[in-house]
N, C-alpha and C. Protein backbone atom coordinates (compact mmCIF):
# COMPACT_ATOMS: atom_id res chain seq x y z
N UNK A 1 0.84 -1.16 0.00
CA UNK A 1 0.00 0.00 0.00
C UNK A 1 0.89 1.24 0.00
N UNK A 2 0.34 1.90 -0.44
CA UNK A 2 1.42 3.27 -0.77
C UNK A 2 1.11 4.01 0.27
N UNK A 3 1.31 5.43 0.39
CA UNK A 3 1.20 6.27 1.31
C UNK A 3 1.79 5.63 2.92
N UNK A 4 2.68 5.36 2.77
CA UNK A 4 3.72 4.34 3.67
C UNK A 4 4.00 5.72 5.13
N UNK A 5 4.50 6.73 4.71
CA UNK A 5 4.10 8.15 5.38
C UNK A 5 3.33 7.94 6.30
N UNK A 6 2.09 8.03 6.08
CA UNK A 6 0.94 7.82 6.85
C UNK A 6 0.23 7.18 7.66
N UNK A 7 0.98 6.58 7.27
CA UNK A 7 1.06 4.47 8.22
C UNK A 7 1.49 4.38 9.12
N UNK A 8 3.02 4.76 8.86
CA UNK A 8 3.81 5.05 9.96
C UNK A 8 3.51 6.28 10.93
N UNK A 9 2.88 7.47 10.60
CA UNK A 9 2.34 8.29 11.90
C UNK A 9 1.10 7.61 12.57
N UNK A 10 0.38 6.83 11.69
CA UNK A 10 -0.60 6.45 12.20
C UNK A 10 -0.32 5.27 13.22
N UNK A 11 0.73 4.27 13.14
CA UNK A 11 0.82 3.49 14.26
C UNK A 11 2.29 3.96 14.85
N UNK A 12 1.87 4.38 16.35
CA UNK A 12 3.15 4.71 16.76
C UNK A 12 4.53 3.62 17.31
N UNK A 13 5.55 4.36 17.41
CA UNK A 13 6.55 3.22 18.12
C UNK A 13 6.03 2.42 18.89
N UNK A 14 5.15 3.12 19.98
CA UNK A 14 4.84 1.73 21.04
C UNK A 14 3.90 1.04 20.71
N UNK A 15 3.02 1.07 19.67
CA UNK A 15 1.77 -0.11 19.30
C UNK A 15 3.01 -0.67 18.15
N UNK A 16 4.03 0.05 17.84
CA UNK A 16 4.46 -1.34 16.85
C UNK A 16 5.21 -1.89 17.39
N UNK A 17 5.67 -1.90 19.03
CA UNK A 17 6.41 -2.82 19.63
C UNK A 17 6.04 -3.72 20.31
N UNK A 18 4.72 -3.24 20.65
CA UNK A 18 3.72 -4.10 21.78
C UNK A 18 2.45 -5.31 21.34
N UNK A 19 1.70 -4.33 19.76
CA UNK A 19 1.06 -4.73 19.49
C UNK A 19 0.94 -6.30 19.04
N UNK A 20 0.33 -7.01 19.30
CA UNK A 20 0.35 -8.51 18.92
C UNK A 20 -0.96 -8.73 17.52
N UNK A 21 -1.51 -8.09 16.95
CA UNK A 21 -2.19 -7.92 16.11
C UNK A 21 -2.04 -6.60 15.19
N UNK A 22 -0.84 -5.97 15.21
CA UNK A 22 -0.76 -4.72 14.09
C UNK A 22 -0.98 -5.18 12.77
N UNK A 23 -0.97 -6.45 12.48
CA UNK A 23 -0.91 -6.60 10.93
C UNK A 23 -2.37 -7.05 10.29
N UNK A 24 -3.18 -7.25 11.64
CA UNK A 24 -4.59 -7.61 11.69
C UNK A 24 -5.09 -6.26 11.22
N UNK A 25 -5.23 -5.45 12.15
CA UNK A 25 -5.32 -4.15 11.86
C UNK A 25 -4.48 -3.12 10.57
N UNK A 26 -3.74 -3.75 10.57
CA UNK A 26 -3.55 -3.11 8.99
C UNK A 26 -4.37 -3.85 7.30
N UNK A 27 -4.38 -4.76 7.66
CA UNK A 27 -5.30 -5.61 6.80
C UNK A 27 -6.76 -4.73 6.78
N UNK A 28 -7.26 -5.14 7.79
CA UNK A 28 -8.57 -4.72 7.91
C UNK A 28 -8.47 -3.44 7.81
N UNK A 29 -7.97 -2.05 7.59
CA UNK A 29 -7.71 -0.89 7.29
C UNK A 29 -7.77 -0.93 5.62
N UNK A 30 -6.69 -1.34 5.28
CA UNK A 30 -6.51 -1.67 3.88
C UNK A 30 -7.63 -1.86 3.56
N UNK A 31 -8.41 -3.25 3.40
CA UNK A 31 -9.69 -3.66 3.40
C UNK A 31 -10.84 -2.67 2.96
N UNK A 32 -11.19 -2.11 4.13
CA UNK A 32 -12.19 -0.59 4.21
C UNK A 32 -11.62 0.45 3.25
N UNK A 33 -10.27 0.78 3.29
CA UNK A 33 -9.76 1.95 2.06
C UNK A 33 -9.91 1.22 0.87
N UNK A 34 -10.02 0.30 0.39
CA UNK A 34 -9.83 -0.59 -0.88
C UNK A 34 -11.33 -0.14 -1.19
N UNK A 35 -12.30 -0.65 -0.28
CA UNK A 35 -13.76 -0.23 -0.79
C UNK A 35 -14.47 1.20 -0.89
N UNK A 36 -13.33 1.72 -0.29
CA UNK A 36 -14.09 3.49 0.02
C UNK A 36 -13.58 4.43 -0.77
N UNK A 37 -12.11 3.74 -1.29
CA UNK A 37 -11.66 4.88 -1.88
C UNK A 37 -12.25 5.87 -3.10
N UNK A 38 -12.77 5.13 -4.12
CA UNK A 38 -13.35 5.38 -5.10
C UNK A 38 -14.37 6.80 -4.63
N UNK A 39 -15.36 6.51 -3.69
CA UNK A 39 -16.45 7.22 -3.31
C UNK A 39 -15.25 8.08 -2.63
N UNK A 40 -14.41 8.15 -2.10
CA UNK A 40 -13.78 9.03 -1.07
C UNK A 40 -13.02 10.03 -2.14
N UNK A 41 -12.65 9.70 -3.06
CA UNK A 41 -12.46 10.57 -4.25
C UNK A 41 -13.45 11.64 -4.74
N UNK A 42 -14.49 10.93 -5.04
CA UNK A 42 -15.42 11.93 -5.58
C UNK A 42 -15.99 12.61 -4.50
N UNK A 43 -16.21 12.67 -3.45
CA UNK A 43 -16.40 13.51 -2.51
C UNK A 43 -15.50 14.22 -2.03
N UNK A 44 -14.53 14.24 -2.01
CA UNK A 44 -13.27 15.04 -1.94
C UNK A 44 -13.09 16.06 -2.96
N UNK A 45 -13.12 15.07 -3.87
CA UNK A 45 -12.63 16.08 -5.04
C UNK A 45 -11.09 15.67 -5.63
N UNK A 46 -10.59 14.82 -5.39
CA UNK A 46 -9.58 14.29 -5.52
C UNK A 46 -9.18 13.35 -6.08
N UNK A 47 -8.53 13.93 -7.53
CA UNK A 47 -8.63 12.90 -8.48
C UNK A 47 -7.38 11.58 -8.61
N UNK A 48 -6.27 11.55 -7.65
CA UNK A 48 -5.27 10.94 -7.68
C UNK A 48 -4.93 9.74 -6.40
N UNK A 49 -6.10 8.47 -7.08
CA UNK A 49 -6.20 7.23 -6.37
C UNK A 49 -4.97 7.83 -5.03
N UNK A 50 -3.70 7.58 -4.86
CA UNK A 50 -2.76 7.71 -3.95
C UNK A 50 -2.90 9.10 -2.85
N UNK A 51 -3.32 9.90 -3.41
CA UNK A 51 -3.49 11.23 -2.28
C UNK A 51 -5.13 10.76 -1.44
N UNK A 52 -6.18 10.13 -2.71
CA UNK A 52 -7.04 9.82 -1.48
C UNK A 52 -7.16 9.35 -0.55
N UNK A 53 -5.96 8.01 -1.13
CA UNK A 53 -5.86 7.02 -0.21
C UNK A 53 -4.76 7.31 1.46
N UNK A 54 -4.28 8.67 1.24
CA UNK A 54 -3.15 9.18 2.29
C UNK A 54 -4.37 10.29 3.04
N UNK A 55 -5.14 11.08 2.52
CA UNK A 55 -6.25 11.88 2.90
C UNK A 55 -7.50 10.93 3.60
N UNK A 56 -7.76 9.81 3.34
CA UNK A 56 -9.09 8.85 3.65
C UNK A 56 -7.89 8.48 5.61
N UNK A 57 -6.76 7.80 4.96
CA UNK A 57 -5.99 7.37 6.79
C UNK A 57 -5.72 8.89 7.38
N UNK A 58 -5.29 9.89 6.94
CA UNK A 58 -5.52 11.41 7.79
C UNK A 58 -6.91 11.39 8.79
N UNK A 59 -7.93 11.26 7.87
CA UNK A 59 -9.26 11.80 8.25
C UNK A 59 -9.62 10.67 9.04
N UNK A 60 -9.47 9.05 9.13
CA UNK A 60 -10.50 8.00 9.29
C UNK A 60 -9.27 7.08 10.13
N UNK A 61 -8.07 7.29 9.87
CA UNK A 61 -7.13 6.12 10.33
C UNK A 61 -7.30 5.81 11.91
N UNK A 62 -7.81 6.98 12.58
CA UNK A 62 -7.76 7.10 14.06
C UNK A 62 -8.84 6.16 14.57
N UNK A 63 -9.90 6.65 13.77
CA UNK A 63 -11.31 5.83 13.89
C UNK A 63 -11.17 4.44 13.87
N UNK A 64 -10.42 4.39 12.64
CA UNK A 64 -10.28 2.30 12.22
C UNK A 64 -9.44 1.39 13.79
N UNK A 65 -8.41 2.31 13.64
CA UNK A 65 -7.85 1.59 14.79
C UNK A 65 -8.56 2.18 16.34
N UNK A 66 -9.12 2.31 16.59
CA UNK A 66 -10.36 2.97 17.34
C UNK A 66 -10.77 1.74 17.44
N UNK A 67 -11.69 1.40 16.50
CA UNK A 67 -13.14 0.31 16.21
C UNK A 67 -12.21 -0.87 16.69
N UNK A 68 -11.17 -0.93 15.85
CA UNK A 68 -10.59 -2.55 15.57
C UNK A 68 -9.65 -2.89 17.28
N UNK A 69 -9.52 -1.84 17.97
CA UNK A 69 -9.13 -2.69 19.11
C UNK A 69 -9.84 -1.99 20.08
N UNK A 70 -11.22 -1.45 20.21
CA UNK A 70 -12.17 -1.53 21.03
C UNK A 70 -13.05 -2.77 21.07
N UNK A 71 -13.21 -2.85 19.07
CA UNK A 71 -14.29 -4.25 19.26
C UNK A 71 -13.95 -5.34 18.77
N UNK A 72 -13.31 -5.45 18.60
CA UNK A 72 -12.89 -6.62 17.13
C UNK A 72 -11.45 -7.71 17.53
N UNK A 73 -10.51 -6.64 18.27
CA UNK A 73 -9.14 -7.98 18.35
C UNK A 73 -9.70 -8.80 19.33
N UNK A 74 -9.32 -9.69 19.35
CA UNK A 74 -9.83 -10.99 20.10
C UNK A 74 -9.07 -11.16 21.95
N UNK A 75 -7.64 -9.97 21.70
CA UNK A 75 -6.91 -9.80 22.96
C UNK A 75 -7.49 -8.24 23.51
N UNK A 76 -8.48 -7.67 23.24
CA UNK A 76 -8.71 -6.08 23.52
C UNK A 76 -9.24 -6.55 24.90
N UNK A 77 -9.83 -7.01 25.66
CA UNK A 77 -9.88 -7.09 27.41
C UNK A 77 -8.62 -6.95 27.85
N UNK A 78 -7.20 -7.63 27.48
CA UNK A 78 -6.57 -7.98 28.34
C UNK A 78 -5.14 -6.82 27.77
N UNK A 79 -5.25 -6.17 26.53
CA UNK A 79 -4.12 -5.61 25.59
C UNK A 79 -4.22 -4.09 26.79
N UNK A 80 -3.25 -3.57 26.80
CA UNK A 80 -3.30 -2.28 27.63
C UNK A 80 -3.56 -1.17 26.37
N UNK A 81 -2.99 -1.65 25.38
CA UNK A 81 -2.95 -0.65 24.63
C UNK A 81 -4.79 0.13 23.78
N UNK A 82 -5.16 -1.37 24.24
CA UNK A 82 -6.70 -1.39 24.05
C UNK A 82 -7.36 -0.60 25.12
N UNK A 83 -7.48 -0.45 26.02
CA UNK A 83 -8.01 0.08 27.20
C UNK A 83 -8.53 1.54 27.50
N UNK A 84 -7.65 2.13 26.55
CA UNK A 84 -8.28 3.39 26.73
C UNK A 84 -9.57 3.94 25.00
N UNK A 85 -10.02 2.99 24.92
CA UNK A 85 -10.86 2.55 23.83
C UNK A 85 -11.75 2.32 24.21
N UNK A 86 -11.63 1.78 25.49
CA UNK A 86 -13.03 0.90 26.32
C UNK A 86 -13.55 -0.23 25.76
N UNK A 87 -13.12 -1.08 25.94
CA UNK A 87 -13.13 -2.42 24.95
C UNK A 87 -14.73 -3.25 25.59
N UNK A 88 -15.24 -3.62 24.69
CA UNK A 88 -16.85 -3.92 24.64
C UNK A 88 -16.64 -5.46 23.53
């Protein structure tokens, strides 16, 4: 995936040292941008697949990894890094 930049602010040093599912969560990120991008273009206004796709993790990246280790990793009760998410 391109916008490699963005990736890297988006997961910091300590979730990429700690995390035991970062690649879960990057999948499933990928995933959601793969299907949104298109529409995330034309609502933007932004005609260059690669800037949407660096503008869609700006705006939404916080959210994904939000969702995905509040509700979804299978270790979010017990992960610290999960916790302040409020894991449900």
């Amino acid at each position: 995936m391109l916008c490699l930049t963005h990736i890297i602010a988006w997961v910091n040093e300590a979730m990429f040292n700690e995390c035991k599912h970062l690649h879960d969560i990057l999948d499933a990120q990928k995933d959601i941008i793969e299907r949104h991008v298109d529409q995330h273009k034309w609502f933007q206004g932004i005609e260059n697949k690669e800037q949407a796709m660096c503008d869609f993790i700006e705006r939404y990246g916080f959210i994904m990894r939000e969702f995905y280790c509040s509700r979804i990793c299978v270790d979010r009760f017990d992960c610290e890094l999960a916790q302040p998410y409020d894991p449900r």
